[in-house]
Structures are given as C-alpha cells and as structure tokens.
N, C-alpha and C. Protein backbone atom coordinates (compact mmCIF):
# COMPACT_ATOMS: atom_id res chain seq x y z
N UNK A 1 0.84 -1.19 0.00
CA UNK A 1 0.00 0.00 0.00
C UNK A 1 0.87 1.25 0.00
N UNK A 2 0.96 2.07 -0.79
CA UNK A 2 1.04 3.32 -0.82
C UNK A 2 0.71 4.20 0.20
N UNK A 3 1.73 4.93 0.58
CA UNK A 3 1.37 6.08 1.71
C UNK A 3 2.20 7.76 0.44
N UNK A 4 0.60 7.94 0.50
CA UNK A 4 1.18 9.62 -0.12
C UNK A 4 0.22 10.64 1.15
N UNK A 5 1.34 11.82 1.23
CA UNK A 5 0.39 12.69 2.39
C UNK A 5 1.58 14.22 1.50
N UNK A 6 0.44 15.06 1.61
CA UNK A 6 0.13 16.22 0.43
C UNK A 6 0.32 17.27 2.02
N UNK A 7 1.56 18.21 1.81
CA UNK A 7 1.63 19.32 2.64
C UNK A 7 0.83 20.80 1.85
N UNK A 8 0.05 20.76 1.63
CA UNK A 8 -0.39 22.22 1.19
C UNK A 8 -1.33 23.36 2.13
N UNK A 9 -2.17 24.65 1.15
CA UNK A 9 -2.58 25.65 2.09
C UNK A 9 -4.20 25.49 1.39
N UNK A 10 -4.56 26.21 1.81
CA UNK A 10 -6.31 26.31 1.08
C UNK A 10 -6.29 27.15 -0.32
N UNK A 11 -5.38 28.54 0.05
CA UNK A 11 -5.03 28.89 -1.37
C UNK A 11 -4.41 28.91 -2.42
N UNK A 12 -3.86 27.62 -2.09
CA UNK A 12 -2.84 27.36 -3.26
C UNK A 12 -3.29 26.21 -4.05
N UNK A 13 -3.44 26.96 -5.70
CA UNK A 13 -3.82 26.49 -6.72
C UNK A 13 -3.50 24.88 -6.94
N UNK A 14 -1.47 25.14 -7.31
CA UNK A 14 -1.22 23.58 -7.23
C UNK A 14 -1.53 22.52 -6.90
N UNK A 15 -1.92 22.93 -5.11
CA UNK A 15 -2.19 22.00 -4.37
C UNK A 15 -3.52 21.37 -4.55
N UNK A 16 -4.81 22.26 -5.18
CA UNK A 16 -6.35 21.55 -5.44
C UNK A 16 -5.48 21.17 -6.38
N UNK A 17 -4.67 21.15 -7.87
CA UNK A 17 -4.62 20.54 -8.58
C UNK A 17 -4.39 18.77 -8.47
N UNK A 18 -3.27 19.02 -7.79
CA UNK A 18 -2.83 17.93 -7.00
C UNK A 18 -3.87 17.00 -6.19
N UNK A 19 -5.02 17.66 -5.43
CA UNK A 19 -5.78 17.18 -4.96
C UNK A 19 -6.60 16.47 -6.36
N UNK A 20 -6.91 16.61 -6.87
CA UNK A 20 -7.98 16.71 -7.82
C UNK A 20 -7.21 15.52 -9.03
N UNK A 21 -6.36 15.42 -8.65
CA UNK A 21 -5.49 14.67 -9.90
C UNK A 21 -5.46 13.04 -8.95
N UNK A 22 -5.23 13.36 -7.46
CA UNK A 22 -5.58 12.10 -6.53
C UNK A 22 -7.13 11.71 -6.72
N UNK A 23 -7.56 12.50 -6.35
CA UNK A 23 -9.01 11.61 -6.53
C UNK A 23 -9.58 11.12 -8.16
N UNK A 24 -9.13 11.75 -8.88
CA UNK A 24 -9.34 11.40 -10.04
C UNK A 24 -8.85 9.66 -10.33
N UNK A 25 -7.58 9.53 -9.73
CA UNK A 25 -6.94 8.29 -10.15
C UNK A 25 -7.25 7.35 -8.55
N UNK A 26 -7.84 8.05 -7.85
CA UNK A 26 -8.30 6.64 -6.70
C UNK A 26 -6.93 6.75 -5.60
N UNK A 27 -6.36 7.37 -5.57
CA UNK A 27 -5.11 7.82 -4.67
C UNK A 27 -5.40 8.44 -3.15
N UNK A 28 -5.42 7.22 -2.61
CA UNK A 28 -5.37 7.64 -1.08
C UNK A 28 -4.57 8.69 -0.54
N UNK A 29 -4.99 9.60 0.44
CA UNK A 29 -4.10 10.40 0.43
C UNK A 29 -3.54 11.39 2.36
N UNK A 30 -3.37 11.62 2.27
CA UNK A 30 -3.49 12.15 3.90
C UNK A 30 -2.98 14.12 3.39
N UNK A 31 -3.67 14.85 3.41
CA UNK A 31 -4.03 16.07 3.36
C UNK A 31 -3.36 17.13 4.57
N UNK A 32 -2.02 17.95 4.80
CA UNK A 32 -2.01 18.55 6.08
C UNK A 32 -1.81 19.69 5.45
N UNK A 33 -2.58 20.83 6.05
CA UNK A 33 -3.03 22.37 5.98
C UNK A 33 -1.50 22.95 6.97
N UNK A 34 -0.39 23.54 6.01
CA UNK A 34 0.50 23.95 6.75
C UNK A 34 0.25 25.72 7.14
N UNK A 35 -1.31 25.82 6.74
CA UNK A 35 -1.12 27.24 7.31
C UNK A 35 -1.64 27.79 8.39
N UNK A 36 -2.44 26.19 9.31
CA UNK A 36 -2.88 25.87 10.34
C UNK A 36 -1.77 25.38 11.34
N UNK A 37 -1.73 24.13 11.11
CA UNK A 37 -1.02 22.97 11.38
C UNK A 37 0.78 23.63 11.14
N UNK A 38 1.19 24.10 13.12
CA UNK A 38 2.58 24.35 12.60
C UNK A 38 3.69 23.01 12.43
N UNK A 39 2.97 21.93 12.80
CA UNK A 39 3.92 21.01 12.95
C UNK A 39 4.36 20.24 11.89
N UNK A 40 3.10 20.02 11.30
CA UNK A 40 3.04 19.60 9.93
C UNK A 40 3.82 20.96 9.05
N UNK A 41 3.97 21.81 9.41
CA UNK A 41 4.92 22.72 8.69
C UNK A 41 6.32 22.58 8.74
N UNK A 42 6.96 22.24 10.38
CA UNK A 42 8.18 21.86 10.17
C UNK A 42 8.48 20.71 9.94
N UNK A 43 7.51 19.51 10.17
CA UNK A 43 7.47 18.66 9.12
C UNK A 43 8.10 18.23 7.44
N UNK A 44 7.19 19.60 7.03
CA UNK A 44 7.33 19.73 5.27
C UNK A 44 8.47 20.35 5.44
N UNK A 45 9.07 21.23 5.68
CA UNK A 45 10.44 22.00 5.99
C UNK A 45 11.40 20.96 5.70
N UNK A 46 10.95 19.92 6.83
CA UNK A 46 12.96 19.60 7.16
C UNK A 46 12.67 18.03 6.07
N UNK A 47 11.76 17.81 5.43
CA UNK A 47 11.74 17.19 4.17
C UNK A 47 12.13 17.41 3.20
N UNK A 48 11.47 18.85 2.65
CA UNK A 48 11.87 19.62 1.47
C UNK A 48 12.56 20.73 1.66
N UNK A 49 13.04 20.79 2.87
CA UNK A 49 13.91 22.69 2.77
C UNK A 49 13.80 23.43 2.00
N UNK A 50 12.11 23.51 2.60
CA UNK A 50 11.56 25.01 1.75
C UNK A 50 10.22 25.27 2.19
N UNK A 51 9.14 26.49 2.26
CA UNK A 51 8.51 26.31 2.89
C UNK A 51 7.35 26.76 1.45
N UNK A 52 7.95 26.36 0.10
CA UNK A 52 6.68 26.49 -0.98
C UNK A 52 5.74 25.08 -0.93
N UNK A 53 4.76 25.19 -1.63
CA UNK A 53 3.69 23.97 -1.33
C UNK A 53 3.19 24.20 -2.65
N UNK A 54 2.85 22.77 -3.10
CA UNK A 54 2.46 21.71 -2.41
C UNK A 54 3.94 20.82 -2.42
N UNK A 55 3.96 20.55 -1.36
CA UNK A 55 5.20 18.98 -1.28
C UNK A 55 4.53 17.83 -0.72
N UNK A 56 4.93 17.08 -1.71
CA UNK A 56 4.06 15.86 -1.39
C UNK A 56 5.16 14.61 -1.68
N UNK A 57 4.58 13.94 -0.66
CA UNK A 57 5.83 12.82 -0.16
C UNK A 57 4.74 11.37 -0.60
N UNK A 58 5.69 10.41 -1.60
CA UNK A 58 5.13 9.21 -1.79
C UNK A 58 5.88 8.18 -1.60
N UNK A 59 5.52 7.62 -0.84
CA UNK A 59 6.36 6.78 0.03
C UNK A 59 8.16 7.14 0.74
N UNK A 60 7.87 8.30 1.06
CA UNK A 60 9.06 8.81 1.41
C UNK A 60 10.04 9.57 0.49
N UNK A 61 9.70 9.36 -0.96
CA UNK A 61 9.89 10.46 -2.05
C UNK A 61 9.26 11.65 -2.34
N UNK A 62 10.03 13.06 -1.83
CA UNK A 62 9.49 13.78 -2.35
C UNK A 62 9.58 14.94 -3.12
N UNK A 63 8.63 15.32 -3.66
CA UNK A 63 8.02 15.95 -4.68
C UNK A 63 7.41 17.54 -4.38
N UNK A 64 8.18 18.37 -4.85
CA UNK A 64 7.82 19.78 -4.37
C UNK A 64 7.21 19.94 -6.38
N UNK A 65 6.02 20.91 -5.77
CA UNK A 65 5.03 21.23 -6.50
C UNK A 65 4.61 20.41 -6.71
N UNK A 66 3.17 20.72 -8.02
CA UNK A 66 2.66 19.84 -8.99
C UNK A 66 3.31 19.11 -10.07
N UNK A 67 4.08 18.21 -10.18
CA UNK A 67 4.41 17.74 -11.46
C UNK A 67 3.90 16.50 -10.99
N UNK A 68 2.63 16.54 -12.62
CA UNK A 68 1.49 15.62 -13.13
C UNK A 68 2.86 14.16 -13.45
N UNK A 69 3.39 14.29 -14.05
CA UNK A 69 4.25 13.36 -15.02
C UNK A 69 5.06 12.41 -13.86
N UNK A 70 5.71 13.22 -13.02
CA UNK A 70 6.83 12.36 -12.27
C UNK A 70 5.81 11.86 -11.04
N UNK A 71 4.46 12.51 -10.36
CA UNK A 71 3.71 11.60 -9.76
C UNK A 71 2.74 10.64 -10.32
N UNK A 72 2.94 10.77 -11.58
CA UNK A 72 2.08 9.70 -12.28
C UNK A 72 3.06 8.55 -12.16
N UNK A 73 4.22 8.77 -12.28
CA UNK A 73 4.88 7.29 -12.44
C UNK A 73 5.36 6.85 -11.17
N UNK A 74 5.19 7.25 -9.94
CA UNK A 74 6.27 7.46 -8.61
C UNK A 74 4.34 6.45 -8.28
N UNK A 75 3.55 6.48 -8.78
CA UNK A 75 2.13 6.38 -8.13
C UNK A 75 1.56 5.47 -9.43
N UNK A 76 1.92 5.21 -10.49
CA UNK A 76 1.81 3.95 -11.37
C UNK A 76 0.45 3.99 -11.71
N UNK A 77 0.04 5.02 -12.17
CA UNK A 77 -1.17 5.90 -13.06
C UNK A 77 -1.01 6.54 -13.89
N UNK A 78 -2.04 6.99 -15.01
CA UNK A 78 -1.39 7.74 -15.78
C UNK A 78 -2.31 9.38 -15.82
C-alpha cells in the first residue's frame, strides 16, 4: 500500500490541482493544511527545505510542487 500525504494551504492552486489529480486516479491520500497545522509545517520544511507547497511525499519520495508526469509514475497511473 502506498502512503502519499500532500503538505499544502487552502489557497494554493497547485495544491487543489494535486488534490484533484488524486481523486481522479483513486489515490489515497493524507491532506495537512500547513497554514494551520505548525507542525506539519516543520514537518514539510525539514523534508523539502523550503517552505513552498504543495510537497508531497510518496512513500518517502518527495516531490515539491505539482508535477502531473513524475507523480504519475512514482504512483503507477497515468
């Protein structure tokens, strides 16, 4: 089983994209709001050393922004 969990904010575009590209393909997902949630912020930090979003970690690979292409294949969908 796949563990993907999506660090993003409410207003950031990427991140519904991203959302929206998971549910589309059936992709479980775990969702943390880093503009709430400070922990889940230094969290995403000391993953990606950086504090842009969306970073999204799949199975411990991760992935700053939206790129459709390299989580399509990291997640074996198209």
């Amino acid at each position: 089983m796949q563990s993907v969990k999506i660090y993003s904010t409410p207003t950031c575009v990427y991140c519904r994209m991203a959302k929206e590209f998971f549910k589309k393909n059936n992709v479980a997902y775990e969702d943390y709001n880093v503009a709430e949630d400070l922990k889940a912020r230094e969290e995403m930090m000391n993953k990606s050393h950086q504090l842009g979003v969306p970073v999204i970690d799949v199975n411990g690979e991760i992935v700053v922004g939206f790129d459709r292409d390299h989580l399509a294949k990291l997640l074996g969908v198209k």
